[in-house]
N, C-alpha and C. Protein backbone atom coordinates (compact mmCIF):
# COMPACT_ATOMS: atom_id res chain seq x y z
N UNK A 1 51.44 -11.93 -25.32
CA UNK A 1 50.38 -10.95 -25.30
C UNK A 1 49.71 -10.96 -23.93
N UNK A 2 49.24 -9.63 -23.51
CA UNK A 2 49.06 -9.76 -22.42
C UNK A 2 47.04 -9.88 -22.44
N UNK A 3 46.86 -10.48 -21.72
CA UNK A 3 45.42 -11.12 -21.11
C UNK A 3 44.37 -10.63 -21.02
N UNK A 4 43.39 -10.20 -21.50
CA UNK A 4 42.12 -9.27 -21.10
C UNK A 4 41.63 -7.90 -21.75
N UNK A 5 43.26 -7.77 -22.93
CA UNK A 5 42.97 -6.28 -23.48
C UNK A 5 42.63 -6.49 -24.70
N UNK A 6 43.15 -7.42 -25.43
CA UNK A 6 42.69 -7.86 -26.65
C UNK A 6 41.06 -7.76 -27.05
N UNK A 7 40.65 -7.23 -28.35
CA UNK A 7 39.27 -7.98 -28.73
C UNK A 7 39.14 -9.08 -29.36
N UNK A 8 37.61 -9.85 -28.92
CA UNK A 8 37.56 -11.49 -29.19
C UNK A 8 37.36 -11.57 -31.03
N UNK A 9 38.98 -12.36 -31.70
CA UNK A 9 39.33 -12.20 -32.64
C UNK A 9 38.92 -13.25 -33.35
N UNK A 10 37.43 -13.45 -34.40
CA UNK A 10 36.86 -14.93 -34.84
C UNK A 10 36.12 -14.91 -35.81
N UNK A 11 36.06 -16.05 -36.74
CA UNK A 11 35.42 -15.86 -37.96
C UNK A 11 34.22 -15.25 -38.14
N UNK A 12 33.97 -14.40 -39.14
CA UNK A 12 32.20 -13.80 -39.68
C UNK A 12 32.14 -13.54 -41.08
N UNK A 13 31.20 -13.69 -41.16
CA UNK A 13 30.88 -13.59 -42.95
C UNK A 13 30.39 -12.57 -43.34
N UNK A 14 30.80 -11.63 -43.90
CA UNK A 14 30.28 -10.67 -44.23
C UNK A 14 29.56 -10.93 -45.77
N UNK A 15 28.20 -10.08 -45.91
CA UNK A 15 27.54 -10.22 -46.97
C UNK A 15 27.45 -8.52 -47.78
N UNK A 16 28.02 -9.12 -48.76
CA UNK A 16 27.69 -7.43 -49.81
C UNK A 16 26.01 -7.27 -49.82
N UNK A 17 25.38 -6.62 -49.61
CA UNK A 17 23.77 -6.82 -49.31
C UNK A 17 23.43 -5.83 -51.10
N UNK A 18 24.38 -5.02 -51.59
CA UNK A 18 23.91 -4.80 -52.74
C UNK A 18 23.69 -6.00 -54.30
N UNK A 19 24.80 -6.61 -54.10
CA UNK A 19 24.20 -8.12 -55.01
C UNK A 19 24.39 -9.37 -53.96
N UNK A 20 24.69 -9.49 -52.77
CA UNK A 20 24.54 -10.73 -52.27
C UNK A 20 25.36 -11.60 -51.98
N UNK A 21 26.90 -10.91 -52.42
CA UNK A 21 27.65 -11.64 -52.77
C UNK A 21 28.18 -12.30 -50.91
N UNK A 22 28.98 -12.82 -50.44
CA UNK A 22 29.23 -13.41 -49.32
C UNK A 22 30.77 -13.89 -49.32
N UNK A 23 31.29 -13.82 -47.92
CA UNK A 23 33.00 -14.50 -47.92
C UNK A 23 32.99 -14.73 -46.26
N UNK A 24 33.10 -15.11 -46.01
CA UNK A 24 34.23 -15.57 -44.63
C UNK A 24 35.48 -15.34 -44.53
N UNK A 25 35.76 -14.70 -42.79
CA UNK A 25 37.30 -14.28 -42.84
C UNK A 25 37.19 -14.24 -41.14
N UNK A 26 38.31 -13.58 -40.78
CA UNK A 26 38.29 -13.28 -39.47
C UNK A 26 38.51 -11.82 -39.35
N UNK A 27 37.86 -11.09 -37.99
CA UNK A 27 37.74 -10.17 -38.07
C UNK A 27 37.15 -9.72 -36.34
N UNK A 28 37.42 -8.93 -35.85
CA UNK A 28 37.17 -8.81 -34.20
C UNK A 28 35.76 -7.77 -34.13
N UNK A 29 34.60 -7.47 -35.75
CA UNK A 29 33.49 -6.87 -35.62
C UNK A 29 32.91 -7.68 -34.52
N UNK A 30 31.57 -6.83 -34.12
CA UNK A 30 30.71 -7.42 -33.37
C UNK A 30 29.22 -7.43 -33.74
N UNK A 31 29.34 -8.61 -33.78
CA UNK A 31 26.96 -8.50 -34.70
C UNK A 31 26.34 -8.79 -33.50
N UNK A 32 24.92 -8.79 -34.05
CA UNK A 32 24.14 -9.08 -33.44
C UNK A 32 23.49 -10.52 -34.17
N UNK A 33 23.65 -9.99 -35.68
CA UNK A 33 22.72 -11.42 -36.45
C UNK A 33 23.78 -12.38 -36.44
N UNK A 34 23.38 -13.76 -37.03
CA UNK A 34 24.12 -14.81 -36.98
C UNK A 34 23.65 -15.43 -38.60
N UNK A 35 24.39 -16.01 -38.95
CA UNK A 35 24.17 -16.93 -40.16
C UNK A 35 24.75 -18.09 -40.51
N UNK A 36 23.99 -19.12 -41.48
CA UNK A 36 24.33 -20.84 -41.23
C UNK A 36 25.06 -20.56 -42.73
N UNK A 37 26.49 -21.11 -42.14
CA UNK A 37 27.45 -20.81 -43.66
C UNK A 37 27.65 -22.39 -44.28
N UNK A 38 28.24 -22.64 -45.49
CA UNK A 38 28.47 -23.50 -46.10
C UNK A 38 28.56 -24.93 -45.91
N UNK A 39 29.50 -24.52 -44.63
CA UNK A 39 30.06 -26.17 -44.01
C UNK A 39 29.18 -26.32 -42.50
N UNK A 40 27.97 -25.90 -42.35
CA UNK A 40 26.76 -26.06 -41.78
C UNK A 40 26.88 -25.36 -40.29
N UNK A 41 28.17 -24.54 -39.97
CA UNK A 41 28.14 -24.12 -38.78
C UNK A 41 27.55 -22.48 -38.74
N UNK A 42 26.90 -21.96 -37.46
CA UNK A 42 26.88 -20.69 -37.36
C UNK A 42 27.74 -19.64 -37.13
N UNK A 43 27.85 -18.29 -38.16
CA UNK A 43 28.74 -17.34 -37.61
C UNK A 43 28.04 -16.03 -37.56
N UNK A 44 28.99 -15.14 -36.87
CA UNK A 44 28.26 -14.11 -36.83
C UNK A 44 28.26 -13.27 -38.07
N UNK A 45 27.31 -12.78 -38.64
CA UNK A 45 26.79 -11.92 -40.17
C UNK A 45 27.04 -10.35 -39.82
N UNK A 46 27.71 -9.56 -41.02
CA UNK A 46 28.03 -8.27 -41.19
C UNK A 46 27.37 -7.68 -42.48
N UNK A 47 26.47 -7.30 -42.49
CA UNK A 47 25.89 -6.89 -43.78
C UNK A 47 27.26 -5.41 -44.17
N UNK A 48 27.30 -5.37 -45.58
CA UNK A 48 28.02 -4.29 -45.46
C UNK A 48 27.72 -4.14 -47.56
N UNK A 49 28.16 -2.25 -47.53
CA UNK A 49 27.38 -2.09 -48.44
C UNK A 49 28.33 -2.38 -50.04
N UNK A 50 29.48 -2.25 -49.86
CA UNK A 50 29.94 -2.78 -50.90
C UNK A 50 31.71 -3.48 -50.80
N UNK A 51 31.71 -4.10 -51.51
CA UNK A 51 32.94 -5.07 -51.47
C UNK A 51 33.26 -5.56 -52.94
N UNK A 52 34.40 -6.23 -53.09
CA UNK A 52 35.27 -6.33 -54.53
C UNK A 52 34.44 -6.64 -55.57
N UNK A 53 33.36 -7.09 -55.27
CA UNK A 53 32.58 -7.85 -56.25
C UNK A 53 31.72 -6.95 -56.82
N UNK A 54 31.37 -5.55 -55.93
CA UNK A 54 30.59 -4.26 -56.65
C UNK A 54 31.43 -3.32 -56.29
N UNK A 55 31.97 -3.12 -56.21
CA UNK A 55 33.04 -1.98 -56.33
C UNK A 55 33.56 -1.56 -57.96
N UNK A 56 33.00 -0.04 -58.17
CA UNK A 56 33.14 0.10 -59.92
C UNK A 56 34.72 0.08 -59.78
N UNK A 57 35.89 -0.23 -59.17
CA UNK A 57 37.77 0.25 -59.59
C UNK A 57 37.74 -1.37 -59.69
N UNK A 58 37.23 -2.65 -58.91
CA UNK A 58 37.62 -4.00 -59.25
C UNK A 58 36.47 -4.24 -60.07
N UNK A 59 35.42 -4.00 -60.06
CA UNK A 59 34.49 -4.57 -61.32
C UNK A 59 34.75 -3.95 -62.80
N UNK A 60 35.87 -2.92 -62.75
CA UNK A 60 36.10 -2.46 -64.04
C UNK A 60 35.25 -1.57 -64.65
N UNK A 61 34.41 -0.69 -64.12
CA UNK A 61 33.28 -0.22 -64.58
C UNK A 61 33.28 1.65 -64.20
N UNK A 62 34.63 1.07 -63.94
CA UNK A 62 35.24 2.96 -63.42
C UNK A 62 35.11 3.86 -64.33
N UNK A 63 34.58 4.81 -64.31
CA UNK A 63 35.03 5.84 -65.57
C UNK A 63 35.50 6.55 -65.22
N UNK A 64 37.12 6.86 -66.06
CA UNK A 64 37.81 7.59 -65.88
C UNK A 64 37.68 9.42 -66.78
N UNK A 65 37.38 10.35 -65.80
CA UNK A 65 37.08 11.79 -66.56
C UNK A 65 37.94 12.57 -67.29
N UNK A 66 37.96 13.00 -68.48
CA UNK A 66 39.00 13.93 -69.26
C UNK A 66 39.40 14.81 -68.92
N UNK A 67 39.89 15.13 -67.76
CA UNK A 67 39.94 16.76 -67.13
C UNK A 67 40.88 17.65 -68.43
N UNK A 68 41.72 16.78 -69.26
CA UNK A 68 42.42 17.67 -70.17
C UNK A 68 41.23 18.14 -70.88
N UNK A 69 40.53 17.35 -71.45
CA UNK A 69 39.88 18.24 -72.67
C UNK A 69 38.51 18.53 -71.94
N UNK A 70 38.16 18.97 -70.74
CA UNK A 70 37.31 19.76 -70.50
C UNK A 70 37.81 20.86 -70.31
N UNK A 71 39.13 20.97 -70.12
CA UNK A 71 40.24 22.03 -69.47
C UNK A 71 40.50 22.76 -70.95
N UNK A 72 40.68 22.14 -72.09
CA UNK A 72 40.76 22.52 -73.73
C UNK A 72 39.58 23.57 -74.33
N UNK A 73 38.10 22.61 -73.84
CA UNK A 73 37.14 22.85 -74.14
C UNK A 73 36.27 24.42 -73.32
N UNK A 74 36.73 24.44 -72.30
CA UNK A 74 36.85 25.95 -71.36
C UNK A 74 37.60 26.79 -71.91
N UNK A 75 38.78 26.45 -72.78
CA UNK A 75 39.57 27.71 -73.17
C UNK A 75 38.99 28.38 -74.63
N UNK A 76 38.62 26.82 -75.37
CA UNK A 76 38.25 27.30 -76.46
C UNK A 76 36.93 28.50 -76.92
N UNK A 77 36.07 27.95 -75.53
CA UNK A 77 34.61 29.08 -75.39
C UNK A 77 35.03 29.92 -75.47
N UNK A 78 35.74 30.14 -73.96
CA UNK A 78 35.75 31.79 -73.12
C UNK A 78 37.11 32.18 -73.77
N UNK A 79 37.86 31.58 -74.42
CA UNK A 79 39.32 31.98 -75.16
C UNK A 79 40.05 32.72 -73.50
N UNK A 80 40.84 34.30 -73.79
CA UNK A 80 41.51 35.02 -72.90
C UNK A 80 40.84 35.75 -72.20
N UNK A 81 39.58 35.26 -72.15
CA UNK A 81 38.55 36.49 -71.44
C UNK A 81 38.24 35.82 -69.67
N UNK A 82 38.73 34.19 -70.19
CA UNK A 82 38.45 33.86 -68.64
C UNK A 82 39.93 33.60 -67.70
N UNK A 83 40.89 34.01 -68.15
CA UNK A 83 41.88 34.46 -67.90
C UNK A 83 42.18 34.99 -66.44
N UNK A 84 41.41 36.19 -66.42
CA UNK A 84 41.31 37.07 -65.92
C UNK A 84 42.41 38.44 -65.78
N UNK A 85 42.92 38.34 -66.98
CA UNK A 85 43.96 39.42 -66.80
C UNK A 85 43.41 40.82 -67.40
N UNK A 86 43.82 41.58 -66.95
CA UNK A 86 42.90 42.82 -67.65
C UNK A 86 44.19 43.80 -68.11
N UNK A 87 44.41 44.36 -69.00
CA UNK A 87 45.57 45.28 -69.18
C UNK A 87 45.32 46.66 -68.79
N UNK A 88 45.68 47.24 -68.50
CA UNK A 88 46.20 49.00 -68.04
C UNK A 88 46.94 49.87 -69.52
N UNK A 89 45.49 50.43 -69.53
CA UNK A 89 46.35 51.62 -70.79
C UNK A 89 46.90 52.73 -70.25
């Protein structure tokens, strides 16, 4: 790899700031804040607004919408009138 083009590639902890949750990884962001992690050293902190731990598709809390039977429930109102076909006498 060549020398000087790279960004400086090093651990930070990002914190879910909606419940709090926290992880360490590596990652080439750039903070400004810093934070004292587990094993007593400082890294640099990424607040960020949601991650696996609140996310409704991994927390399971997804709701999935009926488009069939709202699609059922539209025909049954308006029946052939929302159609839009009009006949020619």
């Amino acid at each position: 790899m060549k020398q000087g083009i790279h960004p400086d590639y090093k651990e930070v902890v990002f914190v879910d700031v909606s419940n709090n949750f926290s992880f360490k990884t590596r990652s080439t962001i750039s903070c400004r804040e810093t934070i004292k992690w587990e094993d007593g050293n400082e890294y640099p902190l990424a607040k960020i607004e949601t991650s696996s731990e609140s996310h409704p598709f991994y927390t399971g809390t997804q709701k999935i919408m009926d488009t069939a039977g709202r699609v059922e429930k539209f025909k049954q109102k308006f029946g052939s009138k929302a159609s839009g076909k009009t006949t020619v006498k």
